[in-house]
C-alpha atoms as a PDB file:
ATOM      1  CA  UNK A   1       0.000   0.000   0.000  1.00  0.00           C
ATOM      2  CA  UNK A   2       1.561   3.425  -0.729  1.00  0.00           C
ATOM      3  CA  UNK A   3       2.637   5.387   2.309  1.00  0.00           C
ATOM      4  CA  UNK A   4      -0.348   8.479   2.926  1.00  0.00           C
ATOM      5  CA  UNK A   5       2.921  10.972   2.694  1.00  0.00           C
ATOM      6  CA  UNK A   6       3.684  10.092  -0.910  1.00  0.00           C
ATOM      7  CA  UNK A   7       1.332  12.406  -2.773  1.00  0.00           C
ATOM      8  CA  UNK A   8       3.194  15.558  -0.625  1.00  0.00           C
ATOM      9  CA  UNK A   9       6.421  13.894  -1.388  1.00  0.00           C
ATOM     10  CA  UNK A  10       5.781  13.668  -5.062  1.00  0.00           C
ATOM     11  CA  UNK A  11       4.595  17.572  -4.868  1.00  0.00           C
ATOM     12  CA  UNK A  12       8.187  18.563  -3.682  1.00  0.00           C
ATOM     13  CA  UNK A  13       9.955  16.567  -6.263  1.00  0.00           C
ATOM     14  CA  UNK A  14       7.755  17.986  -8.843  1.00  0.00           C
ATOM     15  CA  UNK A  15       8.263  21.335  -7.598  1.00  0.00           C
ATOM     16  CA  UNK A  16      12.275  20.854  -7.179  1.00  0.00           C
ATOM     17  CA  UNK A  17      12.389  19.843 -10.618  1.00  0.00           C
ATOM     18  CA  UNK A  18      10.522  22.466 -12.232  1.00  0.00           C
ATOM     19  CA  UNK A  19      12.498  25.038  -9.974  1.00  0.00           C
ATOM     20  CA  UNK A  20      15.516  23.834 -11.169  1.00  0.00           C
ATOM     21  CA  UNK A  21      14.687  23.568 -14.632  1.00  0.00           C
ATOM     22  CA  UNK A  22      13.853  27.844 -14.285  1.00  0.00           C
ATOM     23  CA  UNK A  23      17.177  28.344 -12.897  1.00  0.00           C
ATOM     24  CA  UNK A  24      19.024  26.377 -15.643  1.00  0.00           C
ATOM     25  CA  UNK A  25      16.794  28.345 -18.742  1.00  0.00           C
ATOM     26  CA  UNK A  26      17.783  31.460 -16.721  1.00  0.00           C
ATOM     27  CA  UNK A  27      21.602  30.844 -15.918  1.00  0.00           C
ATOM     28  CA  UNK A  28      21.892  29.986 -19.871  1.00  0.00           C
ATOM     29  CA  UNK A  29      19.970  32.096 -21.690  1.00  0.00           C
ATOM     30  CA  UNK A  30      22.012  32.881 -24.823  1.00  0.00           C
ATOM     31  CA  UNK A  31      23.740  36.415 -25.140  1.00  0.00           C
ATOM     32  CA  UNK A  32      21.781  36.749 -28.005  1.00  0.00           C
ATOM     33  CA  UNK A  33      19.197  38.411 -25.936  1.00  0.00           C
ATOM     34  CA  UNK A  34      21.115  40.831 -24.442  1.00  0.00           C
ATOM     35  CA  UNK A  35      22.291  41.584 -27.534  1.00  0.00           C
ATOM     36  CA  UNK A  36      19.028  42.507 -28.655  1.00  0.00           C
ATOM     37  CA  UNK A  37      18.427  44.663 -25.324  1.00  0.00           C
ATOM     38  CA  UNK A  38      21.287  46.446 -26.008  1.00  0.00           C
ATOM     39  CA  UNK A  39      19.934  47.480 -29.466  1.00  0.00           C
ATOM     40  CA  UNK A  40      16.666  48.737 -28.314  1.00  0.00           C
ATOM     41  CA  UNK A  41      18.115  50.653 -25.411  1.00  0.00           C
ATOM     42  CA  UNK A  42      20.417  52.301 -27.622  1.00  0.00           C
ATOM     43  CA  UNK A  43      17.512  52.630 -30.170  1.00  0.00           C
ATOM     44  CA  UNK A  44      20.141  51.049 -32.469  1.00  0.00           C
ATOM     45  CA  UNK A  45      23.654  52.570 -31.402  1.00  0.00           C
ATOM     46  CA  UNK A  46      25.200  50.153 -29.882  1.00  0.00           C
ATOM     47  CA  UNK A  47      24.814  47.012 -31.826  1.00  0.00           C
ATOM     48  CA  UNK A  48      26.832  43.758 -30.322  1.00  0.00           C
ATOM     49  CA  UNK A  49      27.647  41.745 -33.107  1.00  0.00           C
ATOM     50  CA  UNK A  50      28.196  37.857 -33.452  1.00  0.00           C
ATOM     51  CA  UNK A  51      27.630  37.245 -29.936  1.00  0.00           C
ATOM     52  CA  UNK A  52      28.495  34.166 -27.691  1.00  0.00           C
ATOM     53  CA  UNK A  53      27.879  32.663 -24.848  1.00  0.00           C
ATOM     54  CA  UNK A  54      24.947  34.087 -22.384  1.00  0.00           C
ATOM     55  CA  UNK A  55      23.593  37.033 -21.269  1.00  0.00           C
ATOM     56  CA  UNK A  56      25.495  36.707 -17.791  1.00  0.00           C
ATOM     57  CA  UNK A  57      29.423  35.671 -19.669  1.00  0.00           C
ATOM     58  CA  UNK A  58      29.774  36.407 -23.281  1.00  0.00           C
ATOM     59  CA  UNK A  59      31.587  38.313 -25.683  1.00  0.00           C
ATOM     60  CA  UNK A  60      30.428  40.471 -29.140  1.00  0.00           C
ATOM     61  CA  UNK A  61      31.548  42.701 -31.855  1.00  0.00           C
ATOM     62  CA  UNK A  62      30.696  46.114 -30.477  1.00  0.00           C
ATOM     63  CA  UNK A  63      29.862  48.405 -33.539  1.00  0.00           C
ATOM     64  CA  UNK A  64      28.733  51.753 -32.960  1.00  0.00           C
ATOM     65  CA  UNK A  65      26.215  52.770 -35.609  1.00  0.00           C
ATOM     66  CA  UNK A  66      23.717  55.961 -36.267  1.00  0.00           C
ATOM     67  CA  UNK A  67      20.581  54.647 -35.343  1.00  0.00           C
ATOM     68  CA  UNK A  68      17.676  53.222 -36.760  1.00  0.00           C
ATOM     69  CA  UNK A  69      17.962  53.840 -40.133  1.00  0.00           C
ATOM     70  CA  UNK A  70      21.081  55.052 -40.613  1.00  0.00           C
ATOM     71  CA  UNK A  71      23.664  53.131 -42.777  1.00  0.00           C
ATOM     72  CA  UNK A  72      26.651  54.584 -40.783  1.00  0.00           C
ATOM     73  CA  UNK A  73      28.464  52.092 -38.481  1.00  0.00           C
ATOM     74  CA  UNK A  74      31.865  50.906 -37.211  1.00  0.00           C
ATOM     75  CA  UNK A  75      32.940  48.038 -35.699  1.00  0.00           C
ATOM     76  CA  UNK A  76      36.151  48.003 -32.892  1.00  0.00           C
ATOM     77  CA  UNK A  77      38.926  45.074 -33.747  1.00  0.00           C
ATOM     78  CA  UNK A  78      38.760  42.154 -31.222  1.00  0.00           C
ATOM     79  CA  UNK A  79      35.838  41.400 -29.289  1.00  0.00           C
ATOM     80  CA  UNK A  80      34.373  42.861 -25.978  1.00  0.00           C
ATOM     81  CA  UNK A  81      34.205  40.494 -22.769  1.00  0.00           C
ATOM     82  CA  UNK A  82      31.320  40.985 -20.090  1.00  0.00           C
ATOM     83  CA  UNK A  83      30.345  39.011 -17.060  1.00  0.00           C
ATOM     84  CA  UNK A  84      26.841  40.513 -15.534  1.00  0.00           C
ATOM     85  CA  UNK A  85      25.660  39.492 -12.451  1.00  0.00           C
ATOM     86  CA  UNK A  86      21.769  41.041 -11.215  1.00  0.00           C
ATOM     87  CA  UNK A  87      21.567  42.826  -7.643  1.00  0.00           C
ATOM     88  CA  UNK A  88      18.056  42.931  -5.651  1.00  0.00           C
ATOM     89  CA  UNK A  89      17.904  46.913  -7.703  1.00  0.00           C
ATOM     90  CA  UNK A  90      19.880  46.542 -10.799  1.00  0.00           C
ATOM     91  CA  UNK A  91      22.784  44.640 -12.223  1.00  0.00           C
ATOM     92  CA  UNK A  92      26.762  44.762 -11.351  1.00  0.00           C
ATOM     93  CA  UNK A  93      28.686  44.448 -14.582  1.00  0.00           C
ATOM     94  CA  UNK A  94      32.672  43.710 -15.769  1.00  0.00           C
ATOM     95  CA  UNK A  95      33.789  44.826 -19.267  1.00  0.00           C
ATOM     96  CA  UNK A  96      36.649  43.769 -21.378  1.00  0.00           C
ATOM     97  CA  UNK A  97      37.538  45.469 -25.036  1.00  0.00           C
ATOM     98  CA  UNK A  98      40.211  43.234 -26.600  1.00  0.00           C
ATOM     99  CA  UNK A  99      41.605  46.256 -28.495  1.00  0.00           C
ATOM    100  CA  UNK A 100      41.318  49.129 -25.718  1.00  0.00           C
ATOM    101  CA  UNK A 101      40.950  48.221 -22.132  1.00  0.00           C
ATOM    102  CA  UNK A 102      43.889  46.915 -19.871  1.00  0.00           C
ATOM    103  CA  UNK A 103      41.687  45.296 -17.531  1.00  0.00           C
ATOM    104  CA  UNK A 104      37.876  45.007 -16.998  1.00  0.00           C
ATOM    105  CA  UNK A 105      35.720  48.354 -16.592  1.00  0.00           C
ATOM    106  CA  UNK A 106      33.213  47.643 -13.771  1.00  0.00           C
ATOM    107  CA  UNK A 107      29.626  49.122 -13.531  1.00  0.00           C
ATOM    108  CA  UNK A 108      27.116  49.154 -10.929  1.00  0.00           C
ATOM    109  CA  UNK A 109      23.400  50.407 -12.011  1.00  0.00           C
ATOM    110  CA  UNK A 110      21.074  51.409  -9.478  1.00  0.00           C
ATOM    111  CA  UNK A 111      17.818  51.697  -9.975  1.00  0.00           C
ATOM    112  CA  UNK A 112      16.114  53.463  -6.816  1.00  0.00           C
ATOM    113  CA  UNK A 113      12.456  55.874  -7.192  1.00  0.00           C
ATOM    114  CA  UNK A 114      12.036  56.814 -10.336  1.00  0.00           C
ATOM    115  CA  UNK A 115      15.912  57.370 -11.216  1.00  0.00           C
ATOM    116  CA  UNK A 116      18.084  55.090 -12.452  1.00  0.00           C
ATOM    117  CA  UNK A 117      21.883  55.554 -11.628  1.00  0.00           C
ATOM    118  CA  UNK A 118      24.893  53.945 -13.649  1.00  0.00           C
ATOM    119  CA  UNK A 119      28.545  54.418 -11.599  1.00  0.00           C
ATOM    120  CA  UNK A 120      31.865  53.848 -13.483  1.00  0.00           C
ATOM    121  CA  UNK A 121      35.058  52.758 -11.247  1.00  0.00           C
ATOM    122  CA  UNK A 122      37.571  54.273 -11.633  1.00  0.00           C
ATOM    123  CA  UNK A 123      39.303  53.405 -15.182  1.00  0.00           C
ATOM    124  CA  UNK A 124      41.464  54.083 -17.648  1.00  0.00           C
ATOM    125  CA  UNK A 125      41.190  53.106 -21.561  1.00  0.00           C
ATOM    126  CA  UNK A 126      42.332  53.823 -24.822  1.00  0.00           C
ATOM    127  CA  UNK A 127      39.849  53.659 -28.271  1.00  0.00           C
ATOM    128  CA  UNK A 128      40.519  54.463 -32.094  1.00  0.00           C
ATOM    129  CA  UNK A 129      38.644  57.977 -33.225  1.00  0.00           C
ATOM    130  CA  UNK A 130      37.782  56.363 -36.448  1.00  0.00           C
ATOM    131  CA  UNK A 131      34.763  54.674 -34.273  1.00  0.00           C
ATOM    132  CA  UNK A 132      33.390  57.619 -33.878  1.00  0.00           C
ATOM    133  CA  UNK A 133      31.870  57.792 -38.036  1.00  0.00           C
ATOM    134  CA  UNK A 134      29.766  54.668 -37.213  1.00  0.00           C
ATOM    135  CA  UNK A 135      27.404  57.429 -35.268  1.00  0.00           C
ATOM    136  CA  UNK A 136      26.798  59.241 -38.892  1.00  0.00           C
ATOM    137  CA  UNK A 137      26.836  63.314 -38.870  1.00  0.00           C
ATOM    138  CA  UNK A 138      28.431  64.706 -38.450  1.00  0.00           C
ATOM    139  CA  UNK A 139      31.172  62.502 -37.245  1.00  0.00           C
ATOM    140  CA  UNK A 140      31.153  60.765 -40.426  1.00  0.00           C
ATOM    141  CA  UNK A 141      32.070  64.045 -42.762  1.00  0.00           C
ATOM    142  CA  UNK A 142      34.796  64.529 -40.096  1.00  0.00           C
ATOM    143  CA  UNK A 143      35.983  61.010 -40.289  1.00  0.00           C
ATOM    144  CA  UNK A 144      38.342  61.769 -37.419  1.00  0.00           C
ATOM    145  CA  UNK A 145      41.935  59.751 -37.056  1.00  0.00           C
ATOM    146  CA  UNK A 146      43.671  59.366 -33.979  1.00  0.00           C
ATOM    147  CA  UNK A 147      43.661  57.595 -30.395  1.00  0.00           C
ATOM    148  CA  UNK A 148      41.081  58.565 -27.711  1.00  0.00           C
ATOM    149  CA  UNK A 149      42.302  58.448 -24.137  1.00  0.00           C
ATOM    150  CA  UNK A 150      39.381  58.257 -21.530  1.00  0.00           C
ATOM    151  CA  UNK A 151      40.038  58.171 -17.618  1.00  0.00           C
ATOM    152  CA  UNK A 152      37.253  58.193 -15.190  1.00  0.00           C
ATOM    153  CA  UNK A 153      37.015  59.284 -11.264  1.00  0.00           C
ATOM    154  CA  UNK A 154      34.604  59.269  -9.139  1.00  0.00           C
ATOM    155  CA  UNK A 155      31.674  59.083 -12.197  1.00  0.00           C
ATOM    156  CA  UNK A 156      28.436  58.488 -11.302  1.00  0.00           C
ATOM    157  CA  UNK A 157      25.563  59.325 -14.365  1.00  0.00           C
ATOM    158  CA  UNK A 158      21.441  59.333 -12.811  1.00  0.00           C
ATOM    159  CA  UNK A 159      18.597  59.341 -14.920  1.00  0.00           C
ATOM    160  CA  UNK A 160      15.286  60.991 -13.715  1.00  0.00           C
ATOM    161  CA  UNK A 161      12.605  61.209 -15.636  1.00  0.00           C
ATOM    162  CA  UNK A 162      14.650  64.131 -18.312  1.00  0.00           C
ATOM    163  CA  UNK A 163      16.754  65.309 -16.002  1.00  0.00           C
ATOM    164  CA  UNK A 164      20.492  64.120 -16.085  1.00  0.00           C
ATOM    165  CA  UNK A 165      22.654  63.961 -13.055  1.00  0.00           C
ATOM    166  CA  UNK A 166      26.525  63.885 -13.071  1.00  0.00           C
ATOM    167  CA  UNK A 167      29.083  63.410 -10.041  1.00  0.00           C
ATOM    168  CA  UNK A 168      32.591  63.048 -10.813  1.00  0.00           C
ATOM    169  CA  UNK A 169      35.000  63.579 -13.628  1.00  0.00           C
ATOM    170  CA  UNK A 170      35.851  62.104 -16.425  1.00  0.00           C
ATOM    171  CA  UNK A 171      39.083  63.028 -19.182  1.00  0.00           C
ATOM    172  CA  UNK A 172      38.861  62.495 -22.663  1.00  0.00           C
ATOM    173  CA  UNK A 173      42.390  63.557 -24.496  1.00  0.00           C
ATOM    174  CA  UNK A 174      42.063  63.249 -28.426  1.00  0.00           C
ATOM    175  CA  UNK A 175      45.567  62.718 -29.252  1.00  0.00           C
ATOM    176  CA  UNK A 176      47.124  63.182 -33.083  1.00  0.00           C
ATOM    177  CA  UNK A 177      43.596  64.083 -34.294  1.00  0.00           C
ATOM    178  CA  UNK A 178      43.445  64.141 -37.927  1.00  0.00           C
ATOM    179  CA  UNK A 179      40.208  64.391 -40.431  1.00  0.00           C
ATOM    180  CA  UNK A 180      39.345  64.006 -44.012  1.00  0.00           C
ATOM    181  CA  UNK A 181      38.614  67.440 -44.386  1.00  0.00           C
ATOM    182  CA  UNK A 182      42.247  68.282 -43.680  1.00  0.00           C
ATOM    183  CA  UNK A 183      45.662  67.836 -45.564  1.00  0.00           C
ATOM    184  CA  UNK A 184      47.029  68.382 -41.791  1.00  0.00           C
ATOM    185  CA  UNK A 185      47.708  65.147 -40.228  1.00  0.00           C
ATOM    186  CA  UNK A 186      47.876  65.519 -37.368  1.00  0.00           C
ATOM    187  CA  UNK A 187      45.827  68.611 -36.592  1.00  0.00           C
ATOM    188  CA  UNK A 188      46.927  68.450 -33.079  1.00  0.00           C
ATOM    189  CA  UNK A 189      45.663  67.171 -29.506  1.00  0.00           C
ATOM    190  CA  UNK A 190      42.703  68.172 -27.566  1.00  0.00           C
ATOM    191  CA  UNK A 191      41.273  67.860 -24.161  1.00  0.00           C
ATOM    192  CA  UNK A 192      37.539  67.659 -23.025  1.00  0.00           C
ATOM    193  CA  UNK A 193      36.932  67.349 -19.228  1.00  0.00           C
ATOM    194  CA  UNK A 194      33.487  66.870 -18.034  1.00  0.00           C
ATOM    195  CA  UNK A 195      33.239  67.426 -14.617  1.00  0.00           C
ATOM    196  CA  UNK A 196      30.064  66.640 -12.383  1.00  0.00           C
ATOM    197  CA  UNK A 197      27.788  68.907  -9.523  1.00  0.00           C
ATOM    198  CA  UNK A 198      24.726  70.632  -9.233  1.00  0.00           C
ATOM    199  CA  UNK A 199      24.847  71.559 -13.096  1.00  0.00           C
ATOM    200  CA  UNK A 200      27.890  69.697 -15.326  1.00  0.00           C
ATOM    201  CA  UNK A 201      30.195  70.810 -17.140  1.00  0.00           C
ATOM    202  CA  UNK A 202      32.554  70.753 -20.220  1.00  0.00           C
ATOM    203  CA  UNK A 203      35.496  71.995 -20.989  1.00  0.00           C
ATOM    204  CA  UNK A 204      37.479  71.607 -24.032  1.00  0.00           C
ATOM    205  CA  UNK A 205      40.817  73.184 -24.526  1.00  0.00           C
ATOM    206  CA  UNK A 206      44.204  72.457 -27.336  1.00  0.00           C
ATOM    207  CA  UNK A 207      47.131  70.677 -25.968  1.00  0.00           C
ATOM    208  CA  UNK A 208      49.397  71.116 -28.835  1.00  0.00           C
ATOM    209  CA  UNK A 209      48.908  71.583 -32.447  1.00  0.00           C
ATOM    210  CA  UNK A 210      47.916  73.836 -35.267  1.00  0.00           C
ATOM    211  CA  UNK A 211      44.279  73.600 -35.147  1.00  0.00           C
ATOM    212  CA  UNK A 212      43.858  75.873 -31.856  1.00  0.00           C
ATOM    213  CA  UNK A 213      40.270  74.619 -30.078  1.00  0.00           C
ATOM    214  CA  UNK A 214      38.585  76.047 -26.893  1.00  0.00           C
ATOM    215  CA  UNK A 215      34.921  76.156 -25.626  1.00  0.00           C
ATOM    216  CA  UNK A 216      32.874  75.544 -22.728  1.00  0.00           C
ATOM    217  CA  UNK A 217      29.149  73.944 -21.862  1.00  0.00           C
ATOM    218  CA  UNK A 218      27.255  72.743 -19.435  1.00  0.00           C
ATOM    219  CA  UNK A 219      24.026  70.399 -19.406  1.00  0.00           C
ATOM    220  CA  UNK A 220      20.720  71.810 -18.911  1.00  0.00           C
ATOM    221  CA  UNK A 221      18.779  68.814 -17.900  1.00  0.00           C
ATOM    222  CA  UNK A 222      19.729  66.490 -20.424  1.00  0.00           C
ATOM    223  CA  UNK A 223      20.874  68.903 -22.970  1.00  0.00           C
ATOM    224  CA  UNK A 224      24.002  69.997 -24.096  1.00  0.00           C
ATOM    225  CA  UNK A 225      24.498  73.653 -24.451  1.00  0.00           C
ATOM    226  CA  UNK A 226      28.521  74.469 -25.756  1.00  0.00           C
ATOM    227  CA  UNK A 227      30.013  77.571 -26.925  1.00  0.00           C
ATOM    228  CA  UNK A 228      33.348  77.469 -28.802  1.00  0.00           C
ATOM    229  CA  UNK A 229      36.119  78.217 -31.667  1.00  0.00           C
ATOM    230  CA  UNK A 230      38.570  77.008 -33.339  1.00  0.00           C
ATOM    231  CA  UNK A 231      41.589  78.622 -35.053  1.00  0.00           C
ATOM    232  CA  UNK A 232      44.491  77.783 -37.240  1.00  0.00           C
ATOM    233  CA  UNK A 233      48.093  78.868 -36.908  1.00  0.00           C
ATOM    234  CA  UNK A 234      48.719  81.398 -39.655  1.00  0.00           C
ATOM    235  CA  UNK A 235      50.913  79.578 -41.631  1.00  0.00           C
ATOM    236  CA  UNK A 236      48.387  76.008 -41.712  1.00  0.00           C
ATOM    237  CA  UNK A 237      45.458  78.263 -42.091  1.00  0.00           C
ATOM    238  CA  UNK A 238      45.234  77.135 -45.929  1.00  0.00           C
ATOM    239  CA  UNK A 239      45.140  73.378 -44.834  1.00  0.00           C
ATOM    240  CA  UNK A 240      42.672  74.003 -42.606  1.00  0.00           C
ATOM    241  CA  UNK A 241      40.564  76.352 -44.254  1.00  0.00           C
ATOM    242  CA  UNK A 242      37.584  73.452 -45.392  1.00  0.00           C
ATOM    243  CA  UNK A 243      37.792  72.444 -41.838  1.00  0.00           C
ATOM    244  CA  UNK A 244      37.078  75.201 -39.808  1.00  0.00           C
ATOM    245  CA  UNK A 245      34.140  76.275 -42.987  1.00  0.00           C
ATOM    246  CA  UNK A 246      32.457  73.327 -41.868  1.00  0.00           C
ATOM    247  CA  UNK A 247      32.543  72.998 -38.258  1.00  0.00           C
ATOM    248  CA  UNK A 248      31.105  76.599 -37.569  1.00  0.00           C
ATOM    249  CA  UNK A 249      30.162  79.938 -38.544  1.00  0.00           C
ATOM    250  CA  UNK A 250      33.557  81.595 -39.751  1.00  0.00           C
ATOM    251  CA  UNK A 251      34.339  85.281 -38.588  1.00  0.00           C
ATOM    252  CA  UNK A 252      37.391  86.080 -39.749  1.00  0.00           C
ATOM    253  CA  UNK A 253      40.177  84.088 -38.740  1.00  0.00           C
ATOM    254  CA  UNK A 254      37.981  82.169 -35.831  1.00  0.00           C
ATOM    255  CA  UNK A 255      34.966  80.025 -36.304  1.00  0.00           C
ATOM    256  CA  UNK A 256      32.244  80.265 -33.786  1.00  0.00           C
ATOM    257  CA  UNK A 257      30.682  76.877 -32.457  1.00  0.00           C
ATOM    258  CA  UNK A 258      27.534  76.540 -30.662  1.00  0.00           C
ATOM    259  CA  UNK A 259      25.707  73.539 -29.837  1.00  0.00           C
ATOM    260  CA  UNK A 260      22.431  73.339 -28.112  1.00  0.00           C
END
């Protein structure tokens, strides 16, 4: 005669199994689906490529592209590593470029209210400017040539609603910048420092070179206002004449840029 327990028994094995069957569809599922978040968060900028493995270890072509739509897109050499691991209010994440990172760039997003809040450890990293056309104009009528040099401290972006946050710094240094538009190579290097608080700033300013570039901005909610010029030394103002006609309003020797 079977025991009176064995239906409850049976229950619990049933219910073990199906359990673990969940946890094994959701510790494998295929990277392809990140992938495909990626691509609608982005709405179509980031685009990982050939991807393997899962969503929580896997690697990808990262091309950057212009958006739905667009034709425009460029693809870094070597792949990019992540390992992502969910948290009770986000996700903790560990990324690898092949061609640009020395070690892994960790992220921690937070999602707490209404605001979501994506911190950056400190990191330093190195990435070819020609990725920059994939994002279409007017990067790619600049079609920019050189190595960008990004180091973060401190950075911390949040996300309410419109409204953008920023704590912390972060360097960009364009070095040996050249462009298509140019017979100049290189055109020089440039820094852009963003720096975080109550309302965040830019500030771009000319290492070295003959292609003199200065400015300042700051973000009004989540929009970029920047006022600038550039310049040429007197004797490469010819070379960089089709240049500076593009990238602002010319008057006289300077061109004026504004953004937002």
């Amino acid at each position: 005669m079977q025991p009176r327990n064995a239906s409850p028994q049976w229950r619990w094995a049933v219910a073990g199994a199906i359990l673990g069957l969940a946890l094994a569809v959701f510790l494998f599922l295929p990277a392809s689906l990140l992938a495909s978040g990626v691509q609608r968060a982005t709405r179509g900028h980031l685009l990982l490529q050939d991807p393997v493995g899962t969503v929580w270890n896997g690697s990808a072509r990262l091309t950057i592209a212009g958006g739905v739509g667009s034709n425009d897109a460029s693809t870094l050499p070597g792949r990019v590593n992540w390992r992502l691991r969910p948290t009770w209010t986000g996700a903790r994440a560990r990324i690898q470029a092949e061609c640009c990172t020395d070690g892994a760039i960790r992220l921690v997003a937070r999602r707490t209210g209404g605001a979501w809040r994506l911190q950056v450890a400190d990191a330093q990293s190195r990435w070819p400017a020609e990725v920059l056309s994939g994002l279409g104009t007017p990067w790619n009528t600049l079609s920019f040539e050189g190595e960008l040099e990004i180091a973060t401290r401190g950075l911390s972006v949040e996300w309410t609603g419109s409204r953008l946050a920023v704590a912390g710094q972060a360097d960009l240094v364009a070095r040996r910048l050249s462009s298509r538009l140019s017979t100049l190579r290189p055109m020089g290097s440039y820094r852009i420092i963003v720096q975080g608080g109550t309302t965040p700033t830019l500030q771009l300013q000319t290492l070295e070179g003959s292609l003199q570039l200065s400015g300042a901005g700051q973000w009004a909610g989540s929009r970029l206002r920047f006022q600038g010029e550039a310049s040429a030394a007197p004797e490469r103002e010819a070379a960089l004449s089709n240049l500076l006609n593009i990238i602002g309003r010319r008057e006289g020797s300077r061109t004026l840029i504004s953004i937002g």
